[in-house]
C-alpha atoms as a PDB file:
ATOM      1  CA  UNK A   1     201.063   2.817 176.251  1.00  0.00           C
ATOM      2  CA  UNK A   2     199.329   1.908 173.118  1.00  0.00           C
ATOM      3  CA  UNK A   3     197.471  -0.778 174.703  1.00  0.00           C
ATOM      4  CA  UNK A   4     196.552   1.773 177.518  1.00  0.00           C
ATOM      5  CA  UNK A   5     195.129   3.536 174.581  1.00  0.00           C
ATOM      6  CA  UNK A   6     193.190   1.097 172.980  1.00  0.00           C
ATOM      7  CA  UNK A   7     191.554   0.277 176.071  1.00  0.00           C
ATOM      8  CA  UNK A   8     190.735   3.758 176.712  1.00  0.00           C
ATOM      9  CA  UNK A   9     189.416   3.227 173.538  1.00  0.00           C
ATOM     10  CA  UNK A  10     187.040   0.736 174.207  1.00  0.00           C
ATOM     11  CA  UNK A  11     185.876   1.833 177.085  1.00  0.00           C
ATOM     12  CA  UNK A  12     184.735   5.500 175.459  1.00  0.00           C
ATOM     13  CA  UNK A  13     182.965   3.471 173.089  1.00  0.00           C
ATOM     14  CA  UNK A  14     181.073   1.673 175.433  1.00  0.00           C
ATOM     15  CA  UNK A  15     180.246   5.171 177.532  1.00  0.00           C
ATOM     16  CA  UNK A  16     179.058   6.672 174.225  1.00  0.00           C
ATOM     17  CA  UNK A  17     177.212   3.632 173.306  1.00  0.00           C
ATOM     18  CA  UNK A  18     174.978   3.856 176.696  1.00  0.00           C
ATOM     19  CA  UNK A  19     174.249   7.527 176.313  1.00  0.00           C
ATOM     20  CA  UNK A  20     171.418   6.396 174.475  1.00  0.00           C
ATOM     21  CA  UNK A  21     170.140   5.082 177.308  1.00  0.00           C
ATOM     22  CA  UNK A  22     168.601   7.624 179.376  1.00  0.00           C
ATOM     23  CA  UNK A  23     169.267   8.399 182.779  1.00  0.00           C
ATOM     24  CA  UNK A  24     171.552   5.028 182.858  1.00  0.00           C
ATOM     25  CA  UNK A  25     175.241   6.170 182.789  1.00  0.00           C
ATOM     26  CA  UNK A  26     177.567   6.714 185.276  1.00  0.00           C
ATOM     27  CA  UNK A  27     180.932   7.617 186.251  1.00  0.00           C
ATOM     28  CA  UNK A  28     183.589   7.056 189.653  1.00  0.00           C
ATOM     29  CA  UNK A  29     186.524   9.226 189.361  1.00  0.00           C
ATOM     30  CA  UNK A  30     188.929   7.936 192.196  1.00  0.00           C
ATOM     31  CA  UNK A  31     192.580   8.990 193.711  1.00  0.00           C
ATOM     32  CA  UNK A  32     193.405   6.010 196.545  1.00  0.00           C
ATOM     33  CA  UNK A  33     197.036   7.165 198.487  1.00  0.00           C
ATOM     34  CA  UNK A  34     198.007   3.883 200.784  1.00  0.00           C
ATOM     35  CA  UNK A  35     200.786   3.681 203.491  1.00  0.00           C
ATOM     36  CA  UNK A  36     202.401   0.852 204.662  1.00  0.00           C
ATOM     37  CA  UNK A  37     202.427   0.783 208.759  1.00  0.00           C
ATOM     38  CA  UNK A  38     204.394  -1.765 209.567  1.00  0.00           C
ATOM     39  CA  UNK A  39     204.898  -5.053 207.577  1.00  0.00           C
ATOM     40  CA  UNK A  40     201.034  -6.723 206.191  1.00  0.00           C
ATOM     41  CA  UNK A  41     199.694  -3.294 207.716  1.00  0.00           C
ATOM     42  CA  UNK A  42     198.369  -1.166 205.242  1.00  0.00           C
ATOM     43  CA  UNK A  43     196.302   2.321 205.460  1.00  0.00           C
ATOM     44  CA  UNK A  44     195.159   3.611 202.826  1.00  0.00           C
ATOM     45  CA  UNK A  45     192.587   6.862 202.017  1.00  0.00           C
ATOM     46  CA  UNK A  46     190.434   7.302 199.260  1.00  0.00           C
ATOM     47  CA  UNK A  47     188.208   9.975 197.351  1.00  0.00           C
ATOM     48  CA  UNK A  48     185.762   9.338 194.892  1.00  0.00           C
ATOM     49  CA  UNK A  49     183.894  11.438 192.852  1.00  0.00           C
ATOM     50  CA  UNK A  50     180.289  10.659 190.672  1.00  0.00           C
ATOM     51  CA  UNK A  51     178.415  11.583 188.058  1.00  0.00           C
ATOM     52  CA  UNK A  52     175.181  10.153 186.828  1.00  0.00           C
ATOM     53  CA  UNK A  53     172.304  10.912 184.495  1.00  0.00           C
ATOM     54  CA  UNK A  54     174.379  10.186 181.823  1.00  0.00           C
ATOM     55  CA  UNK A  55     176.881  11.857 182.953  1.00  0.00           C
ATOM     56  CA  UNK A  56     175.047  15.476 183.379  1.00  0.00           C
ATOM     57  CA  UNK A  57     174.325  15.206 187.381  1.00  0.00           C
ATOM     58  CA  UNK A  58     176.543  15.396 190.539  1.00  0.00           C
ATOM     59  CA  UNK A  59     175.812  11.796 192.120  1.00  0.00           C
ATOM     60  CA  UNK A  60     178.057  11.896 195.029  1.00  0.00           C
ATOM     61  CA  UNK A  61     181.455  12.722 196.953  1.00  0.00           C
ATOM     62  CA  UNK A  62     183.114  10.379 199.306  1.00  0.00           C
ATOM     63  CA  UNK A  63     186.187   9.750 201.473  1.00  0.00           C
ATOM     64  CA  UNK A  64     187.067   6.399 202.639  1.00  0.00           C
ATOM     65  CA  UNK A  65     189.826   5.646 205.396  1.00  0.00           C
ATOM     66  CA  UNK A  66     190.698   1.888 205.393  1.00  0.00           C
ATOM     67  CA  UNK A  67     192.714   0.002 207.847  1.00  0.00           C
ATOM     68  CA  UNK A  68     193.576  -3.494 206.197  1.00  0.00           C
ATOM     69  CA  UNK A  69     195.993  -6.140 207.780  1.00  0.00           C
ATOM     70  CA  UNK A  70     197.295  -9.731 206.260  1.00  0.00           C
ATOM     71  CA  UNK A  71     198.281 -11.872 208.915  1.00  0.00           C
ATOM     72  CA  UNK A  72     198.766 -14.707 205.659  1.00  0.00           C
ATOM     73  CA  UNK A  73     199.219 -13.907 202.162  1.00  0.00           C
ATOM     74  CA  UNK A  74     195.916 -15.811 201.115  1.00  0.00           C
ATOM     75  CA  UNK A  75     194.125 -14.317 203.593  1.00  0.00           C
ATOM     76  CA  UNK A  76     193.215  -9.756 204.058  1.00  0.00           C
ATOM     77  CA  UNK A  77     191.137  -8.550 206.877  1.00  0.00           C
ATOM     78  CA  UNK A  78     190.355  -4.783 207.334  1.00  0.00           C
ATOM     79  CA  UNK A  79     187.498  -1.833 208.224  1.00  0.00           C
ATOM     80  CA  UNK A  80     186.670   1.629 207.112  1.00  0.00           C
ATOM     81  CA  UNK A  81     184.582   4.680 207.443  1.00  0.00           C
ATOM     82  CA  UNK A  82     183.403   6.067 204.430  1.00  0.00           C
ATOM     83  CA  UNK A  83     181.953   9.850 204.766  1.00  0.00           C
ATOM     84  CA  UNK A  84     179.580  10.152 201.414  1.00  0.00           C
ATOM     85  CA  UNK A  85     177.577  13.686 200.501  1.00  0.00           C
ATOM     86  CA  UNK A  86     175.028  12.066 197.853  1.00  0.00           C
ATOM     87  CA  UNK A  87     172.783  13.968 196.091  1.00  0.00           C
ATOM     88  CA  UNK A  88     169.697  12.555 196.144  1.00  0.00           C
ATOM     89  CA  UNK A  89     167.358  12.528 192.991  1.00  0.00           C
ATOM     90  CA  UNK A  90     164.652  13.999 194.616  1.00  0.00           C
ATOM     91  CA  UNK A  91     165.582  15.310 198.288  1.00  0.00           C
ATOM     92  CA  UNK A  92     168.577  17.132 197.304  1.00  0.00           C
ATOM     93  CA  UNK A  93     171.943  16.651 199.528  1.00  0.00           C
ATOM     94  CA  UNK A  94     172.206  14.113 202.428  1.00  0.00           C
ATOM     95  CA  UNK A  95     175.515  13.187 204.293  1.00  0.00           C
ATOM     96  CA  UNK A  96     175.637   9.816 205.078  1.00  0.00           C
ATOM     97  CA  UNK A  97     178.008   7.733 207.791  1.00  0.00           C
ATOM     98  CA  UNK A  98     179.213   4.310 206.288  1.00  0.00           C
ATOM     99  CA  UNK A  99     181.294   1.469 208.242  1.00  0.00           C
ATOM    100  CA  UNK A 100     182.181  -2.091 206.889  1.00  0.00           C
ATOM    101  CA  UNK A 101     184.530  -4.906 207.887  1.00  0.00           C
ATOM    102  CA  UNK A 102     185.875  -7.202 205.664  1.00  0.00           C
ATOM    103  CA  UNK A 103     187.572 -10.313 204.830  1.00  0.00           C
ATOM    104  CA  UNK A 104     189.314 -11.539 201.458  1.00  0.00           C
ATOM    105  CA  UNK A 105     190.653 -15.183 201.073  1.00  0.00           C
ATOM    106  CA  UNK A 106     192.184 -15.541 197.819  1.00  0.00           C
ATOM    107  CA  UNK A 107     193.662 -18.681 195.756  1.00  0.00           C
ATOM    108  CA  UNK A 108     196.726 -18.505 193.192  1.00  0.00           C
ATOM    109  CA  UNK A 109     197.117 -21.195 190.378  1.00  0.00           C
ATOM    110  CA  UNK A 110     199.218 -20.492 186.957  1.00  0.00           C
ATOM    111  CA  UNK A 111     198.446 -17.204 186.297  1.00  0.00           C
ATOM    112  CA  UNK A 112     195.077 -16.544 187.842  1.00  0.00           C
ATOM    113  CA  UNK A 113     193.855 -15.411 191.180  1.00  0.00           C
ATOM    114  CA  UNK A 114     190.645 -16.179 192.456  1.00  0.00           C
ATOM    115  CA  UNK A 115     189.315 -14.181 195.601  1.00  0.00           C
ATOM    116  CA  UNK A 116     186.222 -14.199 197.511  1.00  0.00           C
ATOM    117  CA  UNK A 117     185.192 -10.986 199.612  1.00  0.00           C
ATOM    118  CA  UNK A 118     182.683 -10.944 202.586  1.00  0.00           C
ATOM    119  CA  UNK A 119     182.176  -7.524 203.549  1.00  0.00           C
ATOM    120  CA  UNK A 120     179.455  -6.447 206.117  1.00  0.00           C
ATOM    121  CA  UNK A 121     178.322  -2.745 205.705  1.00  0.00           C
ATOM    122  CA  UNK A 122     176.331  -0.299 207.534  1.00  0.00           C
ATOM    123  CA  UNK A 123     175.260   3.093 205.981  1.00  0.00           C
ATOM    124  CA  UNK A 124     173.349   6.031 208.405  1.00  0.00           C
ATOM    125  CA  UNK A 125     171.484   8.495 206.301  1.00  0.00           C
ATOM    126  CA  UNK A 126     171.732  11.727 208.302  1.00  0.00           C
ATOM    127  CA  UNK A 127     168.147  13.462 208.824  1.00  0.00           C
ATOM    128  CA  UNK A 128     166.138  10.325 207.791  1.00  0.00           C
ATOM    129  CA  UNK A 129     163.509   8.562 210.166  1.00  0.00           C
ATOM    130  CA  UNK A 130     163.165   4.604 210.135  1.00  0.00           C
ATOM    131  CA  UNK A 131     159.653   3.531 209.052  1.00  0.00           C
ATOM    132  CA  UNK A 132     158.149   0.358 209.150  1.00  0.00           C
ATOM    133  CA  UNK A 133     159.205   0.057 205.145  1.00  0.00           C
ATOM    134  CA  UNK A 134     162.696   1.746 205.552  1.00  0.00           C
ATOM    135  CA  UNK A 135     165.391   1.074 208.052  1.00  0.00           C
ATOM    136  CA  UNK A 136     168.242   3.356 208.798  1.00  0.00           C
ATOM    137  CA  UNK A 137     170.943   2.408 209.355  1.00  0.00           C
ATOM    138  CA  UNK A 138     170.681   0.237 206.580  1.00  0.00           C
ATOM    139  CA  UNK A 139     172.714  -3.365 206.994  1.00  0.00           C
ATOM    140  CA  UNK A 140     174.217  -5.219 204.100  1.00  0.00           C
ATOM    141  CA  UNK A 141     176.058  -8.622 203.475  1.00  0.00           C
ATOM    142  CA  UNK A 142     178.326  -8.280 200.416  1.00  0.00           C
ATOM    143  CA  UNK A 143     179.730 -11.093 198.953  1.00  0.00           C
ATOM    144  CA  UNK A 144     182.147 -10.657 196.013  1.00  0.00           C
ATOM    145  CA  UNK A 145     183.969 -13.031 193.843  1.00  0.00           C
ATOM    146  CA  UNK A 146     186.817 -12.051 191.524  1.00  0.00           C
ATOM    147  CA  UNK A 147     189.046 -13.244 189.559  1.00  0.00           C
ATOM    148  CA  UNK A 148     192.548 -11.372 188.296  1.00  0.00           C
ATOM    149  CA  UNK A 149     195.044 -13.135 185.480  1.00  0.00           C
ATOM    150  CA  UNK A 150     198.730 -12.170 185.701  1.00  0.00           C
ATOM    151  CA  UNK A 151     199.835 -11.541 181.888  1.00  0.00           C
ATOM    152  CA  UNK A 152     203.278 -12.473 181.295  1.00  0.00           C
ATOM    153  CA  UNK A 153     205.651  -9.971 180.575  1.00  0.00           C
ATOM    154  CA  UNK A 154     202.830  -7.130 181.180  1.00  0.00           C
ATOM    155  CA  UNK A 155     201.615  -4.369 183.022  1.00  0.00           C
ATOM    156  CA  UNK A 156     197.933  -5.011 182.477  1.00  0.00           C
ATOM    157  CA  UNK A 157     196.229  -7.043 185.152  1.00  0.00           C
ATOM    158  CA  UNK A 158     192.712  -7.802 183.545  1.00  0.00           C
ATOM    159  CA  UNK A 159     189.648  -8.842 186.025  1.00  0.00           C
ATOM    160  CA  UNK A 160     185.931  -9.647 186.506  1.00  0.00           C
ATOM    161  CA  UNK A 161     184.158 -10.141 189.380  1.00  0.00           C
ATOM    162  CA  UNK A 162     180.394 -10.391 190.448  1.00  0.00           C
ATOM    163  CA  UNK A 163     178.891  -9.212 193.776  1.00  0.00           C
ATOM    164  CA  UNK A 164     175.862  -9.866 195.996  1.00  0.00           C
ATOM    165  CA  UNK A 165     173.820  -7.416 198.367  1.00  0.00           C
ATOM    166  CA  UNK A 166     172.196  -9.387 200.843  1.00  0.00           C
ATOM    167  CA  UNK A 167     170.139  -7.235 203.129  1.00  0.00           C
ATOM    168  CA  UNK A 168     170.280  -7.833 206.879  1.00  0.00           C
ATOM    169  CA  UNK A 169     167.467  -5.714 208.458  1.00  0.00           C
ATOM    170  CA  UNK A 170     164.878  -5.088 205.814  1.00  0.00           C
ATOM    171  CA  UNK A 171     161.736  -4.338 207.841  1.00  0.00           C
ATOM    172  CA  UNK A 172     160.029  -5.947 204.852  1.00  0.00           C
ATOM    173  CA  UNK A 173     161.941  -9.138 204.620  1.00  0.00           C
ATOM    174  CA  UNK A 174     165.769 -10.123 203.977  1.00  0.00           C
ATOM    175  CA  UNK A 175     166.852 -10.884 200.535  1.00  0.00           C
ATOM    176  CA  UNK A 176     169.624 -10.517 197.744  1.00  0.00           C
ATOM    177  CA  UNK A 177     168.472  -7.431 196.121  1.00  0.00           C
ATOM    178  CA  UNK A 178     171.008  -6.171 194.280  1.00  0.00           C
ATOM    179  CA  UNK A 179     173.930  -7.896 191.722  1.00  0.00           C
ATOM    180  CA  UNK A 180     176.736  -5.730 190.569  1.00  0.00           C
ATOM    181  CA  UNK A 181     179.330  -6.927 187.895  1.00  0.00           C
ATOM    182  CA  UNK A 182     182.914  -5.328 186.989  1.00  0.00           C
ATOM    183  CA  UNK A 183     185.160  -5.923 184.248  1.00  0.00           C
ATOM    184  CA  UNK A 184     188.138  -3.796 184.005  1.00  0.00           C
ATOM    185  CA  UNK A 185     191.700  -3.440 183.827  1.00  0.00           C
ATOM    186  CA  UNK A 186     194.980  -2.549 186.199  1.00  0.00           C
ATOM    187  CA  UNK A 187     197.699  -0.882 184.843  1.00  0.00           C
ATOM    188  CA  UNK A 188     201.130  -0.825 186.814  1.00  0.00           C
ATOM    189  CA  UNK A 189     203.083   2.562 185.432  1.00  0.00           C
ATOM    190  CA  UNK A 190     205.679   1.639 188.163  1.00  0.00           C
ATOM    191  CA  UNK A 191     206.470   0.184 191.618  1.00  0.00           C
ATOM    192  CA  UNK A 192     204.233   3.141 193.661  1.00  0.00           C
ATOM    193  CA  UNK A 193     201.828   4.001 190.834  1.00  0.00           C
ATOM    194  CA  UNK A 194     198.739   2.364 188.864  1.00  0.00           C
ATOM    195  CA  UNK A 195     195.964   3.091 187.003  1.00  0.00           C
ATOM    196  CA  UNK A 196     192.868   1.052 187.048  1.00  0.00           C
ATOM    197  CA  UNK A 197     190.115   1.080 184.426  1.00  0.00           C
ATOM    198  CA  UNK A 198     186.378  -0.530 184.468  1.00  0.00           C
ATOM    199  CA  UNK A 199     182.835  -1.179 183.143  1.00  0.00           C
ATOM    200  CA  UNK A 200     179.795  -1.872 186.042  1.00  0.00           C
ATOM    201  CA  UNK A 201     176.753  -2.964 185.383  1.00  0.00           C
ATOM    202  CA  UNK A 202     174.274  -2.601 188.646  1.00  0.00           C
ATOM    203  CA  UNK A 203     171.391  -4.652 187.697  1.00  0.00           C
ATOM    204  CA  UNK A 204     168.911  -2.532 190.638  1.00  0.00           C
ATOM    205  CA  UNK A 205     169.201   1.059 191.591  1.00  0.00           C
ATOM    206  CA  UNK A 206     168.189   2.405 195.119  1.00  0.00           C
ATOM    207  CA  UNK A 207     168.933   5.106 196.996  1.00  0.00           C
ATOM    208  CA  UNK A 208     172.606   3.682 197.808  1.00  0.00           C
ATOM    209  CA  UNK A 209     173.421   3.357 194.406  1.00  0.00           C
ATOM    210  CA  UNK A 210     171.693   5.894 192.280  1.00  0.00           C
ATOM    211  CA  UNK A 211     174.579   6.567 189.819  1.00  0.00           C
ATOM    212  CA  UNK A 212     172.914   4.580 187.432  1.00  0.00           C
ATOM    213  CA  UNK A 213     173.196   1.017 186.018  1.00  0.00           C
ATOM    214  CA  UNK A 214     175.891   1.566 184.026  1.00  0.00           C
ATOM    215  CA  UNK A 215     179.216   2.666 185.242  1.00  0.00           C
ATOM    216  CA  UNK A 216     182.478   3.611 183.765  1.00  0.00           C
ATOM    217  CA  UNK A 217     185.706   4.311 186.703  1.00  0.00           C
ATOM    218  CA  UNK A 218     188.466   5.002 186.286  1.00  0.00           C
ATOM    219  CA  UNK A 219     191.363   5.053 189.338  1.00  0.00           C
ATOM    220  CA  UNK A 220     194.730   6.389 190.315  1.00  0.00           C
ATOM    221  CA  UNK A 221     197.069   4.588 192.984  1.00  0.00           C
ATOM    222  CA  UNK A 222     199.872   5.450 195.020  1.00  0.00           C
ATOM    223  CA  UNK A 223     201.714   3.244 197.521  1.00  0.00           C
ATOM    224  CA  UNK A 224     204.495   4.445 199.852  1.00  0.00           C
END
């Protein structure tokens, strides 16, 4: 526990550090409760709450229901719905109607794990007309490569990863838009339960992601 602390720690630091920057700190508060089907069939449910604005604005609520299967242990390939209420900075409350599939391939060697994520995503903003500048829904490729070490003898499980948003139906043109890095920690407190701590930098902000961008989460998990 007195690591657990000191990472805390760190983390706190960092979040006071960025208050200085205005309007550019956020936060993901998330509880993810996962059942195991049948064997490699997992389904799990998540909710996640933001803040942004430094921390002094509502940013979102969301509820995620993921179906994920492994048919090889290098290899994860699932779908969700995600239900999100944002707030938007300007138009006030819009409920939006997200769907992605994924696939993870992932590569063990000492103690590190090195995984690669494609994830295609589709978001429908409830209320909002497609223009010639602004398509809804609005498709994205999301590529994502991570990499975990296994400390010996430990319950943390530090990572890093880097992501790519790769638009797929920009009425202005296709592109990479958006990079999003992640450092954090796991934490196992036992077989069913973990904690997982994080700092995100989003290097653009747009309507999808306008909790700011910078980003401290923090997560609970339960398996059963």
């Amino acid at each position: 526990m007195k690591h657990l602390k000191t990472i805390f720690l760190i983390i706190s630091l960092l979040a006071v550090n960025q208050l200085s920057a205005q309007d550019d700190l956020g936060s993901s508060l998330s509880v993810d409760i996962t059942k195991k089907i049948i064997p490699r069939l997992n389904l799990s449910l998540e909710e996640d709450f933001r803040l942004r604005d430094n921390l002094s604005e509502t940013d979102r609520f969301s509820t995620t229901l993921d179906l994920s299967y492994k048919p090889w242990k290098f290899l994860k390939l699932g779908g969700a719905y995600n239900l999100i209420n944002y707030n938007h900075e300007t138009k006030g409350w819009e409920v939006r109607h997200r769907y992605y599939f994924y696939a993870t391939g992932s590569y063990r060697f000492n103690r590190f794990t090195v995984s690669l994520r494609e994830r295609f995503q589709s978001t429908y903003r409830v209320g909002i007309k497609e223009t010639s500048k602004r398509a809804n829904p609005k498709l994205y490729l999301r590529s994502r490569l991570e990499v975990e070490y296994d400390i010996r003898s430990c319950k943390f499980e530090p990572y890093a990863s880097v992501e790519l948003y790769n638009t797929l139906n920009d009425p202005q043109g296709n592109k990479m838009n958006k990079l999003r890095y992640t450092a954090g920690s796991k934490y196992k407190l036992n077989k069913r339960n973990s904690l997982q701590l994080y700092y995100r930098y989003i290097n653009f902000k747009d309507d999808d992601e306008g909790n700011g961008k910078h980003m401290i989460g923090l997560g609970y998990s339960y398996k059963f």
